[in-house]
Protein backbone atom coordinates (compact mmCIF):
# COMPACT_ATOMS: atom_id res chain seq x y z
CA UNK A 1 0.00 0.00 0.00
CA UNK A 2 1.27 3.58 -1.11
CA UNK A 3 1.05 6.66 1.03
CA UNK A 4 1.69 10.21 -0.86
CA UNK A 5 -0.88 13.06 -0.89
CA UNK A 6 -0.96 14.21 2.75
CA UNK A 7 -0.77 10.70 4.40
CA UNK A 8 -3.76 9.15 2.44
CA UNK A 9 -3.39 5.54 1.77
CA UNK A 10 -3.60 4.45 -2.16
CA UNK A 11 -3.93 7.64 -2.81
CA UNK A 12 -1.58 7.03 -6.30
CA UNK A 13 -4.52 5.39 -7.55
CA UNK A 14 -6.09 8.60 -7.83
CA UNK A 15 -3.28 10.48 -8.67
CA UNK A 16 -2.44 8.08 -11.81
CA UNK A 17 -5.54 9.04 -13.25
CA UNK A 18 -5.60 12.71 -12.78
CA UNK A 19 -1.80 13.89 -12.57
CA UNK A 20 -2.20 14.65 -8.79
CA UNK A 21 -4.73 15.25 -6.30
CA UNK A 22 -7.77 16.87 -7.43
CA UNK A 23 -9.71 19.51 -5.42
CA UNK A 24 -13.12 17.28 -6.62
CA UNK A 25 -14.81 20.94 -7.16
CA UNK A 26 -18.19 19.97 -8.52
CA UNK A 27 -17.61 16.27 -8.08
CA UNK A 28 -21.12 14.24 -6.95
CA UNK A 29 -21.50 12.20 -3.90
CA UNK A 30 -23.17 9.01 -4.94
CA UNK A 31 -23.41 6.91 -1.74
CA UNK A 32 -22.62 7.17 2.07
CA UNK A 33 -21.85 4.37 4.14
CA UNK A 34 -21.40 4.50 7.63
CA UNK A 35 -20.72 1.65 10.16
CA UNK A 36 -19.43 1.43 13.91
CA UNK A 37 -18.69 -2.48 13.40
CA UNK A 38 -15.05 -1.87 12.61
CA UNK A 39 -11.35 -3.01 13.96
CA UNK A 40 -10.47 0.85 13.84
CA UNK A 41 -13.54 2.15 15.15
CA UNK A 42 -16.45 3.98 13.49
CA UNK A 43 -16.05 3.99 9.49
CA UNK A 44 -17.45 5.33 6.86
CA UNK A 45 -17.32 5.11 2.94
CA UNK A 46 -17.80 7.65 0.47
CA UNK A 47 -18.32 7.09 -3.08
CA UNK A 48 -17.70 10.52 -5.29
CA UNK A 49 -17.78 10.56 -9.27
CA UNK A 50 -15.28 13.12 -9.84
CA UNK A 51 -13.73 14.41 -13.27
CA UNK A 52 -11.17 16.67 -15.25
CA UNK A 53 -12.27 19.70 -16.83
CA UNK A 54 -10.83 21.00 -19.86
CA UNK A 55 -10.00 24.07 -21.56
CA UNK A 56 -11.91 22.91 -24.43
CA UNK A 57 -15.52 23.67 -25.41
CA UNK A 58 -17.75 21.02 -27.03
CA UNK A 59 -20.01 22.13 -30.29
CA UNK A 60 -22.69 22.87 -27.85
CA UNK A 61 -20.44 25.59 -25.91
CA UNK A 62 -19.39 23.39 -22.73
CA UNK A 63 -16.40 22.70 -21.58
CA UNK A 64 -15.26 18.86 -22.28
CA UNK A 65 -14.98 17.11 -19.17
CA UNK A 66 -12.50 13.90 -19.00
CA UNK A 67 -11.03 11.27 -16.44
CA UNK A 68 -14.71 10.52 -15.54
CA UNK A 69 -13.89 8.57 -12.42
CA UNK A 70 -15.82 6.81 -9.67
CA UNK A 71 -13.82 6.85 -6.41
CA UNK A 72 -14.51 5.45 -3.12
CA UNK A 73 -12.94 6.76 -0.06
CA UNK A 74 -12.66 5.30 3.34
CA UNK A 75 -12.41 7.31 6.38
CA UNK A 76 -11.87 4.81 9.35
CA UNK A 77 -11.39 6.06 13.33
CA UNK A 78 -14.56 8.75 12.49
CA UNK A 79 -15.34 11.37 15.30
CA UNK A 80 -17.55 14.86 14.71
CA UNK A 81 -19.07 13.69 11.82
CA UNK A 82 -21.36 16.10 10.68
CA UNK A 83 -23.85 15.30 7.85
CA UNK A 84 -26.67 17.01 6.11
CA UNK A 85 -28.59 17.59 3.10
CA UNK A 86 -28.37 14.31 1.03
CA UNK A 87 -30.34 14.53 -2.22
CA UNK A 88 -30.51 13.56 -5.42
CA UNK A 89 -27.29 15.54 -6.84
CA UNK A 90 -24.64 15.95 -4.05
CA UNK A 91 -22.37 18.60 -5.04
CA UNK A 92 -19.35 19.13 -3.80
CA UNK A 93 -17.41 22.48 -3.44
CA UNK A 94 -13.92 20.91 -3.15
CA UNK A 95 -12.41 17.90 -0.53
CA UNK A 96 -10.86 19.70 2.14
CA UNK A 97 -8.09 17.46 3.96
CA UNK A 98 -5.65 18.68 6.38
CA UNK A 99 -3.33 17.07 8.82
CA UNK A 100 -4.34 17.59 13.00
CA UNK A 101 -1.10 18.89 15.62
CA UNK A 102 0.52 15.74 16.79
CA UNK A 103 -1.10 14.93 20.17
CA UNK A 104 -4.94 15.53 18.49
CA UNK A 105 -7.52 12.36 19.40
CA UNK A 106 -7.38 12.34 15.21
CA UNK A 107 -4.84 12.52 12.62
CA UNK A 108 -7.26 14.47 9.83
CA UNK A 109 -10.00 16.95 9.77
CA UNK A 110 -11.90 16.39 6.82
CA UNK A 111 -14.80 19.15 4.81
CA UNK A 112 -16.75 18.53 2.53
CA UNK A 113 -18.48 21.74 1.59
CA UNK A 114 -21.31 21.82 -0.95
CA UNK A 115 -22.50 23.76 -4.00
CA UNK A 116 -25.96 21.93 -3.72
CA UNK A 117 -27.07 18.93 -1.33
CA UNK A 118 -24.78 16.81 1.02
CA UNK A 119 -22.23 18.27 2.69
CA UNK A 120 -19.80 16.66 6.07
CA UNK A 121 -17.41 17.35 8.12
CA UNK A 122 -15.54 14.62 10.28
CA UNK A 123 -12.22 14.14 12.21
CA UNK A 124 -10.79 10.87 11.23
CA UNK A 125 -7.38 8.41 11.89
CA UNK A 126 -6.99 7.04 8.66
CA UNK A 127 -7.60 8.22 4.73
CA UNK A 128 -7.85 5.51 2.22
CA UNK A 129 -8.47 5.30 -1.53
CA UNK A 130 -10.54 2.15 -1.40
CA UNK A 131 -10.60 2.20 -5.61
CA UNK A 132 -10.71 4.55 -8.67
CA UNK A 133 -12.54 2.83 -11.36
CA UNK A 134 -13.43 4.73 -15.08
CA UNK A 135 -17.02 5.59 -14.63
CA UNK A 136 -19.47 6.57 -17.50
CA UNK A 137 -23.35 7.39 -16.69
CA UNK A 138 -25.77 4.55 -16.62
């Protein structure tokens, strides 16, 4: 298992597709899954379709998104979870991740502010890219 943007396990398997760590600005929440039942505590699983966009404008005057990617996150250890608004759409603003002063009860503090719908906030010990799988609309 690989460790590079700020401590998050796998997290190469995102970076591969996109260069480096995106900022998942306008990037839609699918699913939530939260459990207690777990080795490291409470848990929960976020599944985000997330994308590139480009500089490029289709024929219809939008920009051409690419990398259309279906990642799964696990955040394992979860305190101060905070979670509201789930609907049908799930915008996010960005994926805010930053690092907690050695000594903290958690290692991250994780946002997740929205544009429209779900939005969290949590503390968590661990960061893990569970997969990153190409992802094209149903």
């Amino acid at each position: 298992m690989s460790t590079t943007f700020k401590g998050i396990e796998n997290a190469d398997l995102v970076e591969r597709v996109f260069g480096g760590w995106p900022s998942f600005h306008d990037a839609e929440i699918h699913s939530i899954f939260v459990t207690r039942d777990c080795d490291s505590g409470p848990q929960m699983d976020v599944v985000i379709h997330h994308w590139e966009m480009t500089s490029e404008v289709d024929s219809n005057g939008h920009f051409v998104l690419r990398h259309h990617t279906l990642t799964t996150l696990r955040f394992s250890g979860v305190g101060d979870l905070q979670l509201a608004g789930f609907n049908h759409q799930n915008v996010l603003w960005e994926l805010e991740i930053s690092e907690l002063e050695p000594g903290s009860d958690f290692r991250f503090s994780v946002s997740m502010p929205t544009s429209y719908g779900c939005e969290a906030s949590l503390k968590c010990n661990t960061i893990r890219v569970m997969s990153a799988a190409p992802y094209t609309k149903p």
